[in-house]
N, C-alpha and C. Protein backbone atom coordinates (compact mmCIF):
# COMPACT_ATOMS: atom_id res chain seq x y z
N UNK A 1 0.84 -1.17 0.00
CA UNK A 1 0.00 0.00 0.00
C UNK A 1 0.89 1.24 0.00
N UNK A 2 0.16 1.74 -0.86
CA UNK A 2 1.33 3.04 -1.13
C UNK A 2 1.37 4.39 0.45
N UNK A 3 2.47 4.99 0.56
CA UNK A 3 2.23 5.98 1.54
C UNK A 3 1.05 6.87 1.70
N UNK A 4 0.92 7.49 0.33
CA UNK A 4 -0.11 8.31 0.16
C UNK A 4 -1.60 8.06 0.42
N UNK A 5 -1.86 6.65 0.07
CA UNK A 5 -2.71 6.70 0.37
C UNK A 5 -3.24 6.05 1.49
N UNK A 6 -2.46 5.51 2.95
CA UNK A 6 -2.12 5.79 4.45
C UNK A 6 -2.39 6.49 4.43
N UNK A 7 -1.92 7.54 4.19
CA UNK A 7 -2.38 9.21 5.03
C UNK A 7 -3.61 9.48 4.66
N UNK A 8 -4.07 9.16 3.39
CA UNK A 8 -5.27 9.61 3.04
C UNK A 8 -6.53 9.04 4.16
N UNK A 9 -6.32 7.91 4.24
CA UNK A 9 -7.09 7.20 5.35
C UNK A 9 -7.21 7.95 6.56
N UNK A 10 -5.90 7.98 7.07
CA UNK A 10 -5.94 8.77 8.35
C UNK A 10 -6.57 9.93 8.46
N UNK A 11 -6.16 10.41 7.76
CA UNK A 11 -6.88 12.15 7.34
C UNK A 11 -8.14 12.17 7.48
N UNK A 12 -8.88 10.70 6.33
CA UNK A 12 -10.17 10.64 6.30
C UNK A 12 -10.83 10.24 7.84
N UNK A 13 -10.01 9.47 8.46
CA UNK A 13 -11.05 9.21 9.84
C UNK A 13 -10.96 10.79 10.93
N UNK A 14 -9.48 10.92 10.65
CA UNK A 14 -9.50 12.45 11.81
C UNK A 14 -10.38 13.35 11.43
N UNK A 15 -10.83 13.68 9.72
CA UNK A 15 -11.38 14.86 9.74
C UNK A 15 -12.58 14.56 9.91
N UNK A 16 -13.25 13.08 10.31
CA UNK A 16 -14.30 13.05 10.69
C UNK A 16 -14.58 12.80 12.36
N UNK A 17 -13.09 12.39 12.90
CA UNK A 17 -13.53 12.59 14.49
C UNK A 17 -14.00 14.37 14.69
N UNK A 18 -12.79 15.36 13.95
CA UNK A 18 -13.30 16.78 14.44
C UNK A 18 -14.67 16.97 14.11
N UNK A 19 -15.17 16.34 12.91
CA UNK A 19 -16.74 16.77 12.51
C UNK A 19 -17.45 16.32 13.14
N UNK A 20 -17.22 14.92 13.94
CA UNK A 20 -18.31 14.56 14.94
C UNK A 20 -18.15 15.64 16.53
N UNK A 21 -17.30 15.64 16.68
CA UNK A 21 -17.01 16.57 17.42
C UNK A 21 -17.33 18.23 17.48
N UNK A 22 -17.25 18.63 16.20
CA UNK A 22 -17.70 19.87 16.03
C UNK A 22 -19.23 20.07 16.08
N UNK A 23 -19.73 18.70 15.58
CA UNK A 23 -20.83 18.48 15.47
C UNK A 23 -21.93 18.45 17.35
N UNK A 24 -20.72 18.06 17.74
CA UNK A 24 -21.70 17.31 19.34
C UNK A 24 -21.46 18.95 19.83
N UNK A 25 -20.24 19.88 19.58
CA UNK A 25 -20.45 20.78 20.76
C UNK A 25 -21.45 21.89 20.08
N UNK A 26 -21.66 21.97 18.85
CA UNK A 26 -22.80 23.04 18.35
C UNK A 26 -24.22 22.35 18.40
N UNK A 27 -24.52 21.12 18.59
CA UNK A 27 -25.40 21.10 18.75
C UNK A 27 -26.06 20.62 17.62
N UNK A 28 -25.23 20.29 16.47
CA UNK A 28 -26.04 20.12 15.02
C UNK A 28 -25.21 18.53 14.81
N UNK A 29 -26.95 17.98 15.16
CA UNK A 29 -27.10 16.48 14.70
C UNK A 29 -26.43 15.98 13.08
N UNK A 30 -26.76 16.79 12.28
CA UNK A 30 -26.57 16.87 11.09
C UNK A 30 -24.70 16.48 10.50
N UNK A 31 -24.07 17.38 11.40
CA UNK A 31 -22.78 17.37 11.39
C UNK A 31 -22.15 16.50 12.35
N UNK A 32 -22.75 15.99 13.37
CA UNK A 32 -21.77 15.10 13.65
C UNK A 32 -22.02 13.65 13.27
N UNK A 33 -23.42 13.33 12.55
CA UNK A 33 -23.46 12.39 12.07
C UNK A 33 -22.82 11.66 10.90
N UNK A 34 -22.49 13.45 9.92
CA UNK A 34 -21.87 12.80 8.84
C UNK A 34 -19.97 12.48 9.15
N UNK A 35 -19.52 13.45 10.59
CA UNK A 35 -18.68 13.08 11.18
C UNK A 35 -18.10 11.59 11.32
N UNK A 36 -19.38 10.90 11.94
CA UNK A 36 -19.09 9.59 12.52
C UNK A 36 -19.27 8.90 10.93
N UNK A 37 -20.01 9.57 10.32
CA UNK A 37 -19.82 8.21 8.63
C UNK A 37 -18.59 8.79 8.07
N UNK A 38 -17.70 9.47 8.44
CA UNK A 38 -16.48 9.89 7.74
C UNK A 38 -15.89 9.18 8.22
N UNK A 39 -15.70 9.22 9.56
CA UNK A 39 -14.78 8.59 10.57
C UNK A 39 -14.43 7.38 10.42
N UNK A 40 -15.79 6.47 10.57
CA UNK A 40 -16.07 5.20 9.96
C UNK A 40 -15.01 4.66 8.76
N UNK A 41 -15.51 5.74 7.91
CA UNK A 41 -15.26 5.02 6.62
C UNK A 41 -13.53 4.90 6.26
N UNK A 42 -13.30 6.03 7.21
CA UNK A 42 -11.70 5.90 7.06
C UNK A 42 -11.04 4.70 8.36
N UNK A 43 -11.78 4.73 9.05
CA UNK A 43 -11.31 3.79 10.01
C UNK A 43 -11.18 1.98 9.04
N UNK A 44 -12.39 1.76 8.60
CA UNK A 44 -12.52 0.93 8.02
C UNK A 44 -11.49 0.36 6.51
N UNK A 45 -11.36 2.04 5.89
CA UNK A 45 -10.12 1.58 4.64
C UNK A 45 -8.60 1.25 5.14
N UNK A 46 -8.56 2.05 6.39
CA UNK A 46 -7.23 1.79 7.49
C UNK A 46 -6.94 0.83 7.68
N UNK A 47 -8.35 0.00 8.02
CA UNK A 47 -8.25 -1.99 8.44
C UNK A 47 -7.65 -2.50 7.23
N UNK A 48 -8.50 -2.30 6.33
CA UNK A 48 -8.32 -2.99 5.12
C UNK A 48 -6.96 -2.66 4.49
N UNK A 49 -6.09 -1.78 5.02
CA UNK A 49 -5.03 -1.71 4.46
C UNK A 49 -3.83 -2.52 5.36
N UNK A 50 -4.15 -2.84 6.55
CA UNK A 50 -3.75 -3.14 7.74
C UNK A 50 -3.75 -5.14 7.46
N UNK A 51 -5.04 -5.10 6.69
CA UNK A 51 -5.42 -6.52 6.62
C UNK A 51 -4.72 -6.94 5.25
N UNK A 52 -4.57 -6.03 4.29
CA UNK A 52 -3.98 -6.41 3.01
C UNK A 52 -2.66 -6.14 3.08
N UNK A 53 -1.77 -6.21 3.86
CA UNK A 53 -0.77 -5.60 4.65
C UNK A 53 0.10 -7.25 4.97
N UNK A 54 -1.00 -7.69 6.01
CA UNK A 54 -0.70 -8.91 6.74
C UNK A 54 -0.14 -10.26 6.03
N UNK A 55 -1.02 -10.03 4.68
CA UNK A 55 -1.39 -10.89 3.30
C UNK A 55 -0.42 -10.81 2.44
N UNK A 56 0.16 -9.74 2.51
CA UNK A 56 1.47 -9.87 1.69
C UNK A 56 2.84 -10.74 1.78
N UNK A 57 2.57 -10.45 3.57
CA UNK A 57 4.02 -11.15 3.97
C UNK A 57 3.67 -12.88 3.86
């Protein structure tokens, strides 16, 4: 897995912990929900890079 797109992952789950987060202290359901499906989704390509990782060796 290339570097770049590691970071991209990471990026993708952090900029959705701040959005869930930004989301819980204003008060807008809206934003921290799509927070936690950002978060998610980068958490999840992280595994999968983690798991296709394992598979190589």
């Amino acid at each position: 897995m290339k570097f770049e797109d590691r970071l991209a992952h990471r990026v993708q789950a952090t900029r959705g912990s701040v959005k869930k987060f930004l989301g819980r202290a204003t008060g807008n359901p809206r934003l921290e929900a799509e927070g936690r499906r950002e978060q998610g989704r980068g958490n999840v390509k992280r595994a999968a890079d983690k798991l296709r990782d394992a598979f190589k060796r």
